[in-house]
PDB file of N, CA and C in Angstrom:
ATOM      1  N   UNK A   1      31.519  37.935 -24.698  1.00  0.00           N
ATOM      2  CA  UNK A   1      31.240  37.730 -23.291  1.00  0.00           C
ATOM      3  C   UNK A   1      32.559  37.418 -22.573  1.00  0.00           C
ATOM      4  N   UNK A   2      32.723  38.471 -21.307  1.00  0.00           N
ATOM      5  CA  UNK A   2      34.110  37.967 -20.911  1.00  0.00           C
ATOM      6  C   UNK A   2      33.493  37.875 -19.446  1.00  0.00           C
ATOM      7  N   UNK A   3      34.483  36.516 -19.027  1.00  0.00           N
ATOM      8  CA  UNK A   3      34.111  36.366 -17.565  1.00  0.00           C
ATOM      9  C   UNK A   3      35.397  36.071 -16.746  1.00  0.00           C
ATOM     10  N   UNK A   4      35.746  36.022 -15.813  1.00  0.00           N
ATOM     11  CA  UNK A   4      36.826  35.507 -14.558  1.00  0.00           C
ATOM     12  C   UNK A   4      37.051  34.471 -14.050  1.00  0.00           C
ATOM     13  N   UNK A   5      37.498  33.319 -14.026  1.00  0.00           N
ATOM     14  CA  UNK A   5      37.543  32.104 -12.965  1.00  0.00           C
ATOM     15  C   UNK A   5      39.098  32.136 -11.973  1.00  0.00           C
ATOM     16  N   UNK A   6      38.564  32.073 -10.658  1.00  0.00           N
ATOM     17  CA  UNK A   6      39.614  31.342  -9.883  1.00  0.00           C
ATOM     18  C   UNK A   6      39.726  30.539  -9.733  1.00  0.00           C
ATOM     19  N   UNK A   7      41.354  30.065  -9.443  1.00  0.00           N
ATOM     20  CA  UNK A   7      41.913  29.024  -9.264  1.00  0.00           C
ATOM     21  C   UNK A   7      43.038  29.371  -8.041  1.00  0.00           C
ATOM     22  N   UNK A   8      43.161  28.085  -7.462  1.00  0.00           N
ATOM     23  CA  UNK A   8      44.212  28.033  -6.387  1.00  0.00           C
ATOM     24  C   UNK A   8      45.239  26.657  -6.750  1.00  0.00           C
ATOM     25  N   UNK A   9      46.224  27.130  -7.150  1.00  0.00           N
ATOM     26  CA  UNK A   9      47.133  26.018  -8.076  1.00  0.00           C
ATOM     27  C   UNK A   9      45.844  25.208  -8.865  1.00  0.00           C
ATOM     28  N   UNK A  10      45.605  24.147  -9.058  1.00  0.00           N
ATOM     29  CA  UNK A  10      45.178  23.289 -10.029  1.00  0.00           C
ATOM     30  C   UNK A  10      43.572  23.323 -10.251  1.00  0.00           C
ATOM     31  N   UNK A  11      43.030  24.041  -8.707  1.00  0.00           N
ATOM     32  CA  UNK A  11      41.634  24.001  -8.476  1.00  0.00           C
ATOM     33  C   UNK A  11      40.931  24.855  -8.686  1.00  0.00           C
ATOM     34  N   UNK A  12      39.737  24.670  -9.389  1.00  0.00           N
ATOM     35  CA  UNK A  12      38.881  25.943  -9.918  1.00  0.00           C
ATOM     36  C   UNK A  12      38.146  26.422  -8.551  1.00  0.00           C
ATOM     37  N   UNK A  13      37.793  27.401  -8.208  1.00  0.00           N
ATOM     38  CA  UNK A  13      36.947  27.736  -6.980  1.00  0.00           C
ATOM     39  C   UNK A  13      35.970  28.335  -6.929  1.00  0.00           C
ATOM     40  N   UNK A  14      35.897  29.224  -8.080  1.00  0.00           N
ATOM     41  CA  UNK A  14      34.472  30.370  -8.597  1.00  0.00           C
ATOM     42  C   UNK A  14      34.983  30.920  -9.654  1.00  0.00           C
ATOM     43  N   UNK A  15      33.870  31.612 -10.313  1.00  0.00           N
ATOM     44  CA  UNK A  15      33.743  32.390 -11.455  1.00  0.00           C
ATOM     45  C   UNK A  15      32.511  33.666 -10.945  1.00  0.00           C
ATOM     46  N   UNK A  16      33.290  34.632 -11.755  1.00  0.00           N
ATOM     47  CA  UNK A  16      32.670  36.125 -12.009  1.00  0.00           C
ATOM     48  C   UNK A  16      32.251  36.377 -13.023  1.00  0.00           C
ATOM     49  N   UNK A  17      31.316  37.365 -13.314  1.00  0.00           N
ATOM     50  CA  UNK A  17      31.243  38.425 -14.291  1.00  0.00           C
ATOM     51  C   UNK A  17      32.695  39.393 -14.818  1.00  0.00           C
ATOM     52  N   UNK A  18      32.657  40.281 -13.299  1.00  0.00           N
ATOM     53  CA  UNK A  18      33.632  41.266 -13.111  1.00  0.00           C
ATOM     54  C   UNK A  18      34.926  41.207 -12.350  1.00  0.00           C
ATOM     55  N   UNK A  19      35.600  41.515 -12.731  1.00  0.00           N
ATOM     56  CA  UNK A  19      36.917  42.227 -11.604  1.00  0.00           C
ATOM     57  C   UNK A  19      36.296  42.171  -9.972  1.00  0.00           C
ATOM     58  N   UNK A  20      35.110  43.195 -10.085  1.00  0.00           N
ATOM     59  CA  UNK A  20      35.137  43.892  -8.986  1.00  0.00           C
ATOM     60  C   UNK A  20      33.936  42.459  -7.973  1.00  0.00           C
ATOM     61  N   UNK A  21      33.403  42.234  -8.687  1.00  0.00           N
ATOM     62  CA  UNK A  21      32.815  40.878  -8.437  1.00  0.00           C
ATOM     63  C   UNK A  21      33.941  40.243  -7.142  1.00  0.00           C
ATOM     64  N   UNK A  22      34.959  39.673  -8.290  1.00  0.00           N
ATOM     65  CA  UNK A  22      35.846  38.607  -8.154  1.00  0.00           C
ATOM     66  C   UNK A  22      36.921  39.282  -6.709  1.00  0.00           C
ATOM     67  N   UNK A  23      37.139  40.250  -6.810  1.00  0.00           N
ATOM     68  CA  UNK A  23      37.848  41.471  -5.963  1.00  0.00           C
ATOM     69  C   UNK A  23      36.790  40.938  -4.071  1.00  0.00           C
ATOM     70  N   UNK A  24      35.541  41.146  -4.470  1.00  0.00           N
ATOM     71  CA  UNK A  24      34.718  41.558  -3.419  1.00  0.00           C
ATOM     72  C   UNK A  24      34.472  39.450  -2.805  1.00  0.00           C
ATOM     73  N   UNK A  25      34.654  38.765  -3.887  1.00  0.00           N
ATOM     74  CA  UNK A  25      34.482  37.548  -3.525  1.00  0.00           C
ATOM     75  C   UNK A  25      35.686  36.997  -2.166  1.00  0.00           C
ATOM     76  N   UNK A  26      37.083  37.362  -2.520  1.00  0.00           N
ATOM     77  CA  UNK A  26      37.882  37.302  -2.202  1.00  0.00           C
ATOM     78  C   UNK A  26      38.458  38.234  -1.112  1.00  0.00           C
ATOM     79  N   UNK A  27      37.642  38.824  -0.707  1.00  0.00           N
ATOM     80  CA  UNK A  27      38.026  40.068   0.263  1.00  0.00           C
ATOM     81  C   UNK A  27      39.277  41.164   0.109  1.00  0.00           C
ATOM     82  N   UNK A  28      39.251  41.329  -1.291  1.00  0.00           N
ATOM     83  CA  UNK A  28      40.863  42.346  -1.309  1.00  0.00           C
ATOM     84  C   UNK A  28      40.357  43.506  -2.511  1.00  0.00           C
ATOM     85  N   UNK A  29      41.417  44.506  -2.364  1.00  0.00           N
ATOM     86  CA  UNK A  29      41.129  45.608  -3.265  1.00  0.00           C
ATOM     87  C   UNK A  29      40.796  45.630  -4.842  1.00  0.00           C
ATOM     88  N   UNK A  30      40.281  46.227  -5.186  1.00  0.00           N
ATOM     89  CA  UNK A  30      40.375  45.943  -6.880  1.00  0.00           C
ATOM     90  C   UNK A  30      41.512  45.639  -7.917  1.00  0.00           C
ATOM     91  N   UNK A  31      42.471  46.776  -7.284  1.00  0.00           N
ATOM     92  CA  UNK A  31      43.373  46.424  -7.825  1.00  0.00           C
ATOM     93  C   UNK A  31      44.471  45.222  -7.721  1.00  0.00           C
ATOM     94  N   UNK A  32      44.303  44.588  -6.792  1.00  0.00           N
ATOM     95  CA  UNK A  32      44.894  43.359  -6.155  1.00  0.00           C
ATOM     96  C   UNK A  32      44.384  42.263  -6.803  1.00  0.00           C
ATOM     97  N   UNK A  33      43.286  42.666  -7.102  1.00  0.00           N
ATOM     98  CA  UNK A  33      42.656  41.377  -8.027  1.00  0.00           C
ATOM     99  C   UNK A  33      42.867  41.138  -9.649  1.00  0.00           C
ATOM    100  N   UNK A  34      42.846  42.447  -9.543  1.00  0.00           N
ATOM    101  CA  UNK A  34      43.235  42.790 -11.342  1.00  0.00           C
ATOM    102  C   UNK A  34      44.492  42.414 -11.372  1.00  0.00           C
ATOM    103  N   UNK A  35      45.600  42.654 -10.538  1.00  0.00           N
ATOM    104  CA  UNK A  35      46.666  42.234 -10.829  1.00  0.00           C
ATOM    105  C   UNK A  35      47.077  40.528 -10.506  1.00  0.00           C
ATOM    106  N   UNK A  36      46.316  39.965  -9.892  1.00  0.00           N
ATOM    107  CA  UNK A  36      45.912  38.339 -10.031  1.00  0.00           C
ATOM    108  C   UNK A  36      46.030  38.031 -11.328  1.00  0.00           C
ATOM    109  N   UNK A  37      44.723  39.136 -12.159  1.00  0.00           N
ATOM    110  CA  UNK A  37      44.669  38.598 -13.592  1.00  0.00           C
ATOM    111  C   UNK A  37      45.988  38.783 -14.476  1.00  0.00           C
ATOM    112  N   UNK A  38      46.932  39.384 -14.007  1.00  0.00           N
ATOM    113  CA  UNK A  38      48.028  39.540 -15.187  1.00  0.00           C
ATOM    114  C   UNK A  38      49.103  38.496 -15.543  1.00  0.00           C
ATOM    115  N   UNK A  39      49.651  38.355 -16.456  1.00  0.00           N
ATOM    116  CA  UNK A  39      50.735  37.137 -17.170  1.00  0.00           C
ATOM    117  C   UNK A  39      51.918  37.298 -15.845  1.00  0.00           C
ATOM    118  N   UNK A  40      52.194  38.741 -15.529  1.00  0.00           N
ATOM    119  CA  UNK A  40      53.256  39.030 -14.590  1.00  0.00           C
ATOM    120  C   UNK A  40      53.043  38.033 -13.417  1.00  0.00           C
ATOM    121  N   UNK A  41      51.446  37.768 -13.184  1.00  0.00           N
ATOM    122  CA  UNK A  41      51.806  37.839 -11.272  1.00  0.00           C
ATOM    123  C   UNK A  41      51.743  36.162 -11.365  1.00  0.00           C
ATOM    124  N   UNK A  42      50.982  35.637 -12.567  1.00  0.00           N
ATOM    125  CA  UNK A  42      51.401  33.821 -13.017  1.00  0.00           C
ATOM    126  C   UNK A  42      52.539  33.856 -13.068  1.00  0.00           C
ATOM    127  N   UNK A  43      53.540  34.712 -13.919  1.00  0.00           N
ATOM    128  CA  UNK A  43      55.053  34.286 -13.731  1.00  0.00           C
ATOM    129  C   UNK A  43      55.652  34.175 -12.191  1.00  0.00           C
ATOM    130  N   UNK A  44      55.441  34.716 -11.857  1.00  0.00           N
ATOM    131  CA  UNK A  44      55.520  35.121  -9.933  1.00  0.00           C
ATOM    132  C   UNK A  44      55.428  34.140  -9.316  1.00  0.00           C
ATOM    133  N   UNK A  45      53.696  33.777  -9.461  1.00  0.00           N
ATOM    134  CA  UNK A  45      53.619  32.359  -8.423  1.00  0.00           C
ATOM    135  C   UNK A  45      53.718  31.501  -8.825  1.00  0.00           C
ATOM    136  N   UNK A  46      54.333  30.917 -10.594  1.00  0.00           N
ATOM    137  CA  UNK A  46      54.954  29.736 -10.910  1.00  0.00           C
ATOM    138  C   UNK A  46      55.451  28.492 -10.056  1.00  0.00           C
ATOM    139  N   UNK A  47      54.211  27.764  -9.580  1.00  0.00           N
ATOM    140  CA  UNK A  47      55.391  26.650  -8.966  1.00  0.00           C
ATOM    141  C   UNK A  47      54.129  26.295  -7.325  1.00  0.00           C
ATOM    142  N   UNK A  48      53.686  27.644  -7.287  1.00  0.00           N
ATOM    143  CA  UNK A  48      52.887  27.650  -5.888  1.00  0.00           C
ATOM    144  C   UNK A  48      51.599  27.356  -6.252  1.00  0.00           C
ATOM    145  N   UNK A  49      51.319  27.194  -4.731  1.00  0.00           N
ATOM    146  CA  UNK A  49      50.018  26.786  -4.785  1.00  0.00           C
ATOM    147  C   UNK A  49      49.016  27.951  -4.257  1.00  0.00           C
ATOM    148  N   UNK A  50      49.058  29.154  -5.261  1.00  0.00           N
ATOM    149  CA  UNK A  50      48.654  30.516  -5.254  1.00  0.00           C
ATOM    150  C   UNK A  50      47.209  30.882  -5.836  1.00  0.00           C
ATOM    151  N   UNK A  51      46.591  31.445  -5.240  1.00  0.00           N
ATOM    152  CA  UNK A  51      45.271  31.508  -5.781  1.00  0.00           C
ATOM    153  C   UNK A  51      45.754  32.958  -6.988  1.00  0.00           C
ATOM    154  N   UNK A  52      45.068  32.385  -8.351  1.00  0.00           N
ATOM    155  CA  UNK A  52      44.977  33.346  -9.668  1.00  0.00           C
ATOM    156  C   UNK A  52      44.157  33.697 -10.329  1.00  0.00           C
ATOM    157  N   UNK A  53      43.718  34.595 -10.971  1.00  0.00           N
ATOM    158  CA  UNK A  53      42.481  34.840 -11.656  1.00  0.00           C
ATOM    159  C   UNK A  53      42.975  34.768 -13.365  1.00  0.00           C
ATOM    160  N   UNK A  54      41.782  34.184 -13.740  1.00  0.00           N
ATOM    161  CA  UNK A  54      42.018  34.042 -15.658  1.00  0.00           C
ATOM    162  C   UNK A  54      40.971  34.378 -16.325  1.00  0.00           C
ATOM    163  N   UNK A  55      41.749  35.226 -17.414  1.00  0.00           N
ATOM    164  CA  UNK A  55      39.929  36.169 -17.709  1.00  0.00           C
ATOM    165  C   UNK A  55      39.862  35.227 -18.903  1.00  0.00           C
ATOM    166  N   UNK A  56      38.640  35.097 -19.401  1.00  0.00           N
ATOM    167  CA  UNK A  56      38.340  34.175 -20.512  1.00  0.00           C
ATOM    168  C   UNK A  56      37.376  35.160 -21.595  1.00  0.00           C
ATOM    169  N   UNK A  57      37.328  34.632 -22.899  1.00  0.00           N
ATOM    170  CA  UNK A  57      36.757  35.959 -23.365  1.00  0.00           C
ATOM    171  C   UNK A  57      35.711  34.488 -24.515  1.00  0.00           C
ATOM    172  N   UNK A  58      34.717  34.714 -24.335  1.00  0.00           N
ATOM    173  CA  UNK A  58      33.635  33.768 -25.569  1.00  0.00           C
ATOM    174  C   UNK A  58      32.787  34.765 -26.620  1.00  0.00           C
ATOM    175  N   UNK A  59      33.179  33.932 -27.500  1.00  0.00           N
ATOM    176  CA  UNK A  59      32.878  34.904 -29.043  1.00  0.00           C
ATOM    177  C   UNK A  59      31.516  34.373 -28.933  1.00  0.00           C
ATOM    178  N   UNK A  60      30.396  35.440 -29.821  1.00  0.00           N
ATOM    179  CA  UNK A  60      29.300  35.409 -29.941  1.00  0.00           C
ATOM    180  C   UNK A  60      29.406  34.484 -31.758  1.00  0.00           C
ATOM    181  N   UNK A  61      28.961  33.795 -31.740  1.00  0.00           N
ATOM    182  CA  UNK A  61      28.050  33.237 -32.819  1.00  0.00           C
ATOM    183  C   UNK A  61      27.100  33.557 -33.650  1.00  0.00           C
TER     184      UNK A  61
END
C-alpha cells in the first residue's frame, strides 16, 4: 500500500492515495507534484519552509 503525505516545513497537512489526488488537492499540475515527491526538490528547499510531498510505501502482512 503506497500513499502521499504533505508537509509544509515541519507540518503534516493531508494525505493521498495518488499523485494525482495530491496534484488536484493543491491546485497544480501533475507533474509539479510528482516532482514535490523527489529527493532532488527536498535537496532544493532544504532549510525552507516549503510545502513537500513523501511517498510512504506499507508492507502487507
Amino acid at each position: 500500500m503506497t500513499f502521499y503525505a504533505l508537509y509544509k516545513g515541519d507540518t503534516f497537512i493531508t494525505i493521498t492515495d495518488t499523485i494525482q489526488e495530491m496534484a488536484d488537492y493543491m491546485y497544480i499540475k501533475f507533474n509539479s507534484a510528482r516532482w514535490l515527491s523527489y529527493p532532488d526538490a527536498h535537496r532544493w528547499q532544504a532549510g525552507k519552509d516549503a510545502q513537500l510531498i513523501y511517498k510512504y510505501k506499507l508492507e502487507e502482512i
